[in-house]
Protein backbone atom coordinates (compact mmCIF):
# COMPACT_ATOMS: atom_id res chain seq x y z
CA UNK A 1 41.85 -17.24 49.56
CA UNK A 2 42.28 -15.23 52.43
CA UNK A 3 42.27 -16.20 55.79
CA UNK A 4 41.71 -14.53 59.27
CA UNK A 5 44.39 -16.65 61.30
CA UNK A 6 45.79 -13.85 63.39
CA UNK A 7 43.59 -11.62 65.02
CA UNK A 8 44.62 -8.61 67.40
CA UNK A 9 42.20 -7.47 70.42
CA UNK A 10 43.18 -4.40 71.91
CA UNK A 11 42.54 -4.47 75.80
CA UNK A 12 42.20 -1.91 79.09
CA UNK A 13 40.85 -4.45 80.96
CA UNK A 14 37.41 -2.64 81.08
CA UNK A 15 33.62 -4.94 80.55
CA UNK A 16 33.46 -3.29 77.08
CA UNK A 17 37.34 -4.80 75.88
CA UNK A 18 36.01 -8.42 77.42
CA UNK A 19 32.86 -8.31 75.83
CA UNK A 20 34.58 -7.42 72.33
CA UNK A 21 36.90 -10.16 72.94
CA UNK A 22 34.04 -12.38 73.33
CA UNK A 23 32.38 -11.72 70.40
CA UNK A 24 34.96 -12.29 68.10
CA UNK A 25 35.20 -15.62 69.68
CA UNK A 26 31.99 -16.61 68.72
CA UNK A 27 32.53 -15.44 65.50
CA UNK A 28 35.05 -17.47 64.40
CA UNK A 29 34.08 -20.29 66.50
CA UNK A 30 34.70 -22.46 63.56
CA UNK A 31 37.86 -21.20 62.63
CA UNK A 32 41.23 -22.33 64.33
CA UNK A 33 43.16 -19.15 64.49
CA UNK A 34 45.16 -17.06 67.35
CA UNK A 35 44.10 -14.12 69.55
CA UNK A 36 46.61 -11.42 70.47
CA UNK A 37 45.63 -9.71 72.99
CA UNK A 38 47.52 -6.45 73.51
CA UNK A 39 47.42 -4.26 76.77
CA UNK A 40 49.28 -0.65 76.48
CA UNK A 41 50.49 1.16 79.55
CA UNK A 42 51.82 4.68 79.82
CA UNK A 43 55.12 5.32 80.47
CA UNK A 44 53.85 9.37 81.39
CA UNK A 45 52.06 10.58 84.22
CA UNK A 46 50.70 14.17 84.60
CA UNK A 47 52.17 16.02 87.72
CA UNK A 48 49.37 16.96 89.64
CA UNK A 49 50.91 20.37 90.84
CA UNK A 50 52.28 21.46 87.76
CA UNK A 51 50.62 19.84 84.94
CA UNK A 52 52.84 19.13 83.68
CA UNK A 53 53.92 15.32 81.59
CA UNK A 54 55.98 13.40 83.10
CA UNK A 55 58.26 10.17 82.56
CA UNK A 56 57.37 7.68 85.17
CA UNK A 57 60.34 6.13 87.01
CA UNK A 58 61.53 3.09 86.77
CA UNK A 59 60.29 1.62 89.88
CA UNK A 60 56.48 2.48 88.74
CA UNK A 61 57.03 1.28 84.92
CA UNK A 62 57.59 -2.10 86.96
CA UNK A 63 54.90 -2.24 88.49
CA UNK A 64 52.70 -0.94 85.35
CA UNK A 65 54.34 -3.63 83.54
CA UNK A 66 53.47 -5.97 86.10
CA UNK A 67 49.92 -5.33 86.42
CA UNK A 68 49.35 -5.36 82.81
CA UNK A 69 50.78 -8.88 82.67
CA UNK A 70 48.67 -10.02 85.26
CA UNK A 71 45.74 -8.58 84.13
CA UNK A 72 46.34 -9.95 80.39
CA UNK A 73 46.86 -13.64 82.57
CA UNK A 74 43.31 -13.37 84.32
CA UNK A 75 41.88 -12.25 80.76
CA UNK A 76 43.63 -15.23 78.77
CA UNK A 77 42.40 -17.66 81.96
CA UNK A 78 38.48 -15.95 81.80
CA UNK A 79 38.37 -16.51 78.10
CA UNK A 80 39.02 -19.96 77.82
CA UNK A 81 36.94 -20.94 80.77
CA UNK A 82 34.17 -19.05 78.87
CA UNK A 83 34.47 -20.81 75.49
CA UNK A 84 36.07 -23.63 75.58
CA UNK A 85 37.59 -24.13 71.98
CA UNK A 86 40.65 -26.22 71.11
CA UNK A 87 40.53 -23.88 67.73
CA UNK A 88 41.81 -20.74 69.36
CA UNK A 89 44.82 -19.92 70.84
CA UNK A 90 46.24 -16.85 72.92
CA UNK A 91 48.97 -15.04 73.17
CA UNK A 92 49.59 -12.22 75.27
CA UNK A 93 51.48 -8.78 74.43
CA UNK A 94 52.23 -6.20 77.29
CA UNK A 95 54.04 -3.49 76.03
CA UNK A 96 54.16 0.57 76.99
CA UNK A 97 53.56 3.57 74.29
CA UNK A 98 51.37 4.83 72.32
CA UNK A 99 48.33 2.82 71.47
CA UNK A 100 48.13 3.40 67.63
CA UNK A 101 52.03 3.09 67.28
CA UNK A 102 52.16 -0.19 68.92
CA UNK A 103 49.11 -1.33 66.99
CA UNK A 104 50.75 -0.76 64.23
CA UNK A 105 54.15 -2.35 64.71
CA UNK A 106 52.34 -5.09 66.21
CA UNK A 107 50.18 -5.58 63.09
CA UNK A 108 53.13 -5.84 60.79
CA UNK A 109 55.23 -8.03 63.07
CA UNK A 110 52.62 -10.62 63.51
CA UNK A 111 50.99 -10.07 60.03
CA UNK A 112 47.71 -9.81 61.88
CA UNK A 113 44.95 -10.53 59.57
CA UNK A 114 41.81 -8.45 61.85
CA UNK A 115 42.07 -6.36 64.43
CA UNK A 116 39.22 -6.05 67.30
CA UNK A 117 38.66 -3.39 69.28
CA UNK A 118 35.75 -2.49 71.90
CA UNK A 119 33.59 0.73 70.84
CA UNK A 120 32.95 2.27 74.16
CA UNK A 121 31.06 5.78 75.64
CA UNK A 122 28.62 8.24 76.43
CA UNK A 123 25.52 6.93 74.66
CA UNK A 124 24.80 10.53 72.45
CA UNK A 125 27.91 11.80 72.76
CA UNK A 126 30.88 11.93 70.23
CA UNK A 127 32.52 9.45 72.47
CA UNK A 128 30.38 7.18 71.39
CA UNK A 129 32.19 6.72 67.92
CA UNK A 130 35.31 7.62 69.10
CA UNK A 131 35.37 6.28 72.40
CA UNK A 132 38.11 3.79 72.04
CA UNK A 133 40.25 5.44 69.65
CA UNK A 134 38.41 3.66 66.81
CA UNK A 135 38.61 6.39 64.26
CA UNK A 136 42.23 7.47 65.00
CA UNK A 137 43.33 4.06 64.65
CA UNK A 138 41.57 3.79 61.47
CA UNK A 139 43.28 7.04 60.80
CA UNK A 140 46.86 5.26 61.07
CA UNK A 141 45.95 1.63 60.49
CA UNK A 142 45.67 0.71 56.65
CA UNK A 143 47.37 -2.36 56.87
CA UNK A 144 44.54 -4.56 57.79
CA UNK A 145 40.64 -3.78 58.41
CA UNK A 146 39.12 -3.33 62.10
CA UNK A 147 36.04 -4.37 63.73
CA UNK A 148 34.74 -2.42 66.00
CA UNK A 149 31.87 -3.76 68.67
CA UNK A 150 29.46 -1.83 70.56
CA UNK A 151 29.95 -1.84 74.25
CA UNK A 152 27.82 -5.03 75.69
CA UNK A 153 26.39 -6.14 72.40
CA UNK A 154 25.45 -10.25 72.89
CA UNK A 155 26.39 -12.34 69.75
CA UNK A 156 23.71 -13.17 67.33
CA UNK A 157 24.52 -15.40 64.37
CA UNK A 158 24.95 -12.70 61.56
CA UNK A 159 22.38 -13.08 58.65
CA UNK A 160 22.72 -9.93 56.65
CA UNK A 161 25.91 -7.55 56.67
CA UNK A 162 25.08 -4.08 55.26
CA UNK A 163 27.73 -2.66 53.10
CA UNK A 164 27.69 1.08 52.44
CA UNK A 165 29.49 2.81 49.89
CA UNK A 166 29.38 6.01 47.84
CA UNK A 167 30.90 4.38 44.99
CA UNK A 168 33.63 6.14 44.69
CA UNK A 169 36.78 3.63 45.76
CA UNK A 170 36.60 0.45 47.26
CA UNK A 171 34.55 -1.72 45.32
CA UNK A 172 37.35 -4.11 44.40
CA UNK A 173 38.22 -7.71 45.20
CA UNK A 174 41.25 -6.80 47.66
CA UNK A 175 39.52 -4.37 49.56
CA UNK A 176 36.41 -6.07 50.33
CA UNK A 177 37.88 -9.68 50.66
CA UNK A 178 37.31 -9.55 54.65
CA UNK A 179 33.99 -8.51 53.89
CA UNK A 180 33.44 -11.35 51.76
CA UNK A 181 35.18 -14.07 54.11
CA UNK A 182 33.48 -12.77 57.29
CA UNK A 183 29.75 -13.56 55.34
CA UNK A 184 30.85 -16.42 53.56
CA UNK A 185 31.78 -18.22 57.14
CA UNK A 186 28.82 -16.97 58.53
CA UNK A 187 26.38 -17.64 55.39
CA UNK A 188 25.44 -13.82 55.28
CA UNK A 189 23.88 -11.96 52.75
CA UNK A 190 25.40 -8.82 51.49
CA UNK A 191 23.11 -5.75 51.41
CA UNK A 192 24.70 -2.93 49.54
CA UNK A 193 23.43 0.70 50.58
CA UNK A 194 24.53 3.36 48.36
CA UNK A 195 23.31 6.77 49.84
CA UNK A 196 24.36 9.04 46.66
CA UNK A 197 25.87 12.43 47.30
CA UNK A 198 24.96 13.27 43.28
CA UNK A 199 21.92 12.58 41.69
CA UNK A 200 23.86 11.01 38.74
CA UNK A 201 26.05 8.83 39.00
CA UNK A 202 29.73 9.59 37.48
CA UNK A 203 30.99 6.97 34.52
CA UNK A 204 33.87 5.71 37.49
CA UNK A 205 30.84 4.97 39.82
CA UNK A 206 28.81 3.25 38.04
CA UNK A 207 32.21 0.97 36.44
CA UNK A 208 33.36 0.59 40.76
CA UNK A 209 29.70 -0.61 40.94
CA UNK A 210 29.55 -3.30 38.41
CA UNK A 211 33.21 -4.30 39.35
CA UNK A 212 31.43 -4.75 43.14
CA UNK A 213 28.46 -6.77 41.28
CA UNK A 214 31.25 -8.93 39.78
CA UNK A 215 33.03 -9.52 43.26
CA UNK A 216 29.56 -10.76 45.05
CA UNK A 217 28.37 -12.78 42.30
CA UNK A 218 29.00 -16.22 44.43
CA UNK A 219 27.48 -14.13 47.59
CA UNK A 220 23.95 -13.55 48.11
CA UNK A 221 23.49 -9.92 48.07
CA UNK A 222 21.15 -7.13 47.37
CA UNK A 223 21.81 -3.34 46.06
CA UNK A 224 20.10 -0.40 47.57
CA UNK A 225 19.95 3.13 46.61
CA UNK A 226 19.22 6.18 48.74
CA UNK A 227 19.35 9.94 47.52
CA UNK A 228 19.64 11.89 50.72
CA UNK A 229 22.88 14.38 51.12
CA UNK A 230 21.97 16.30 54.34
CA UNK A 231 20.98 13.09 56.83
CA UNK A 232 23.01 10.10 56.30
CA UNK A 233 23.17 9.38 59.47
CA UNK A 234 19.67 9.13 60.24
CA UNK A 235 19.80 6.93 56.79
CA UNK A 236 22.27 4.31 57.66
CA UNK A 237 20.40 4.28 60.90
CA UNK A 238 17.33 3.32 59.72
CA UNK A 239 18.37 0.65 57.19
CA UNK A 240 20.55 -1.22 59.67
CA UNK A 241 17.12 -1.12 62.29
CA UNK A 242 14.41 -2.22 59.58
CA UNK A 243 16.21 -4.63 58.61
CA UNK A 244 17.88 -6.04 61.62
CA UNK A 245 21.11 -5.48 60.02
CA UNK A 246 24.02 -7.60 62.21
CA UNK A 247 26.93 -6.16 61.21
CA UNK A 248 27.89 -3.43 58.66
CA UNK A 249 31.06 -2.35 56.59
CA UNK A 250 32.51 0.69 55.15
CA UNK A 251 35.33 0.93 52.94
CA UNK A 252 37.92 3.75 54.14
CA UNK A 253 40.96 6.17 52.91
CA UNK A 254 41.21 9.39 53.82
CA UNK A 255 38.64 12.77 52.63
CA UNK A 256 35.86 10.22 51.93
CA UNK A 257 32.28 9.77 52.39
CA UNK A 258 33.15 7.93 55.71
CA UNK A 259 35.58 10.28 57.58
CA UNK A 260 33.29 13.19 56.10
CA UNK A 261 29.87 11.01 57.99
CA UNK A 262 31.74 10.83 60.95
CA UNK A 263 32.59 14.51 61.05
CA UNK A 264 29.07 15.79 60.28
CA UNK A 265 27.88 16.91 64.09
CA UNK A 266 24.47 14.75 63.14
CA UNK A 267 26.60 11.96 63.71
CA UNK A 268 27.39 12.79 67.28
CA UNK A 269 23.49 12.83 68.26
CA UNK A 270 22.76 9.76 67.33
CA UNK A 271 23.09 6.45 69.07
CA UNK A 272 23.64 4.48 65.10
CA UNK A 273 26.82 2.44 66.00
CA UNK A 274 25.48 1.65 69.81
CA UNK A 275 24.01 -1.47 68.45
CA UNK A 276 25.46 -2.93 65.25
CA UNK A 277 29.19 -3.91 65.13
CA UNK A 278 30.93 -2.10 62.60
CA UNK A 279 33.70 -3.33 59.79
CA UNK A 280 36.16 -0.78 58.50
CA UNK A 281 37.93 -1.80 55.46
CA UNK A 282 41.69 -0.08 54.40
CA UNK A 283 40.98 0.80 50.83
CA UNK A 284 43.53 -1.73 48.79
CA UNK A 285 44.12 -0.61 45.64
């Protein structure tokens, strides 16, 4: 049975990181497990005259060091005054490089079961999605599934956790098991929306979605189907705000319905992950 004991929160300090942090406090309230919170600094600096990148020198990778420690201190201090949980436990990771790189060594070194990040920007603009390197870390991270949360979203207990899904991969037990934990410990129903790119169905899709049937069969749950290639945006949109959706999950690899939605310029209009906190699952074969 699988377990979220270790979970990583990526951190710049900002409202939006604090506020993600907080959430997934609340969420696994009941749960004793360990936060990692992880601050990256830069170790280049763009020359102002030239343009140029630059190393920084030794004395100012100090002090960057410095501040990040101090900064992940006041966080650490803030959060347990906040919530006040003998469950959870911090630990505090101040390293310099690249932000998906370190993730990533970070993730296997710790065997980090979640990672959390903030989901920060311009309401309407691409930023929106992408603000805090959500998507390229999904890119690059496959070794455990990411949650990102909406910049100043308050928890609400979550009743119903949509799951969309073409169908095509990641109907299966491995890949949706964090699905499956996250609304078993809240007592969440599944909703499954299937927004079909075909009108029929291929003989693998339908198989992938009896296997899912089999999965959720000791999980309230629900199936959905919408036919609607050129909007899915505006689709997903909707059936997270009718029905008050509280969180909702997407299975990912690469050159699939998901990196393909969040290409489509629609996507970039639209304010549809401003409100709902959003579960991307590594396809596990």
């Amino acid at each position: 049975m699988m377990s979220f004991k270790n979970i990583l929160v990526a951190t710049d300090f900002s409202n939006e990181a604090y506020n993600a942090l907080f959430y997934a406090t609340q969420m696994f309230k009941s749960k004793p497990c360990t936060f990692h919170l992880i601050h990256m600094y830069d170790d280049l600096a763009a020359d102002p005259k030239s343009k140029n990148v630059l190393f920084v020198g030794k004395k100012e990778l100090t002090r960057l060091h410095k501040s990040s420690q101090d900064n992940l201190t006041k966080t650490a201090h803030r959060i347990v005054l906040d919530t006040d949980n003998k469950l959870h436990q911090f630990n505090l990771i101040s390293c310099k490089g690249s932000i998906t790189t370190r993730i990533s060594e970070t993730i296997n070194d710790l065997q980090i079961d979640l990672l959390i990040m903030g989901n920060k920007g311009k309401t309407g603009a691409k930023e929106l999605f992408m603000g805090s390197n959500t998507i390229r870390i999904a890119n690059t991270i496959t070794q455990c599934p990411i949650l990102a949360i909406p910049k100043e979203i308050a928890y609400k207990p979550i009743d119903e956790i949509a799951f969309i899904t073409d169908y095509k991969k990641g109907c299966n037990k491995k890949t949706i098991a964090p699905l499956l934990f996250i609304a078993n410990l809240a007592a969440a129903a599944i909703r499954v929306l299937h927004i079909s790119e075909e009108e029929i169905m291929s003989s693998s899709q339908v198989s992938n979605k009896k296997l899912l049937k089999t999965c959720l069969k000791t999980t309230d749950y629900s199936f959905d189907a919408i036919w609607n290639y050129a909007d899915k945006a505006n689709v997903i949109k909707n059936f997270l705000k009718d029905r008050e959706i509280k969180m909702f999950a997407m299975a990912y690899y690469r050159r699939n319905f998901f990196e393909r939605l969040v290409h489509e310029p629609v996507v970039m209009d639209l304010s549809i992950y401003a409100n709902t906190p959003f579960l991307i699952l590594p396809v596990k074969d």
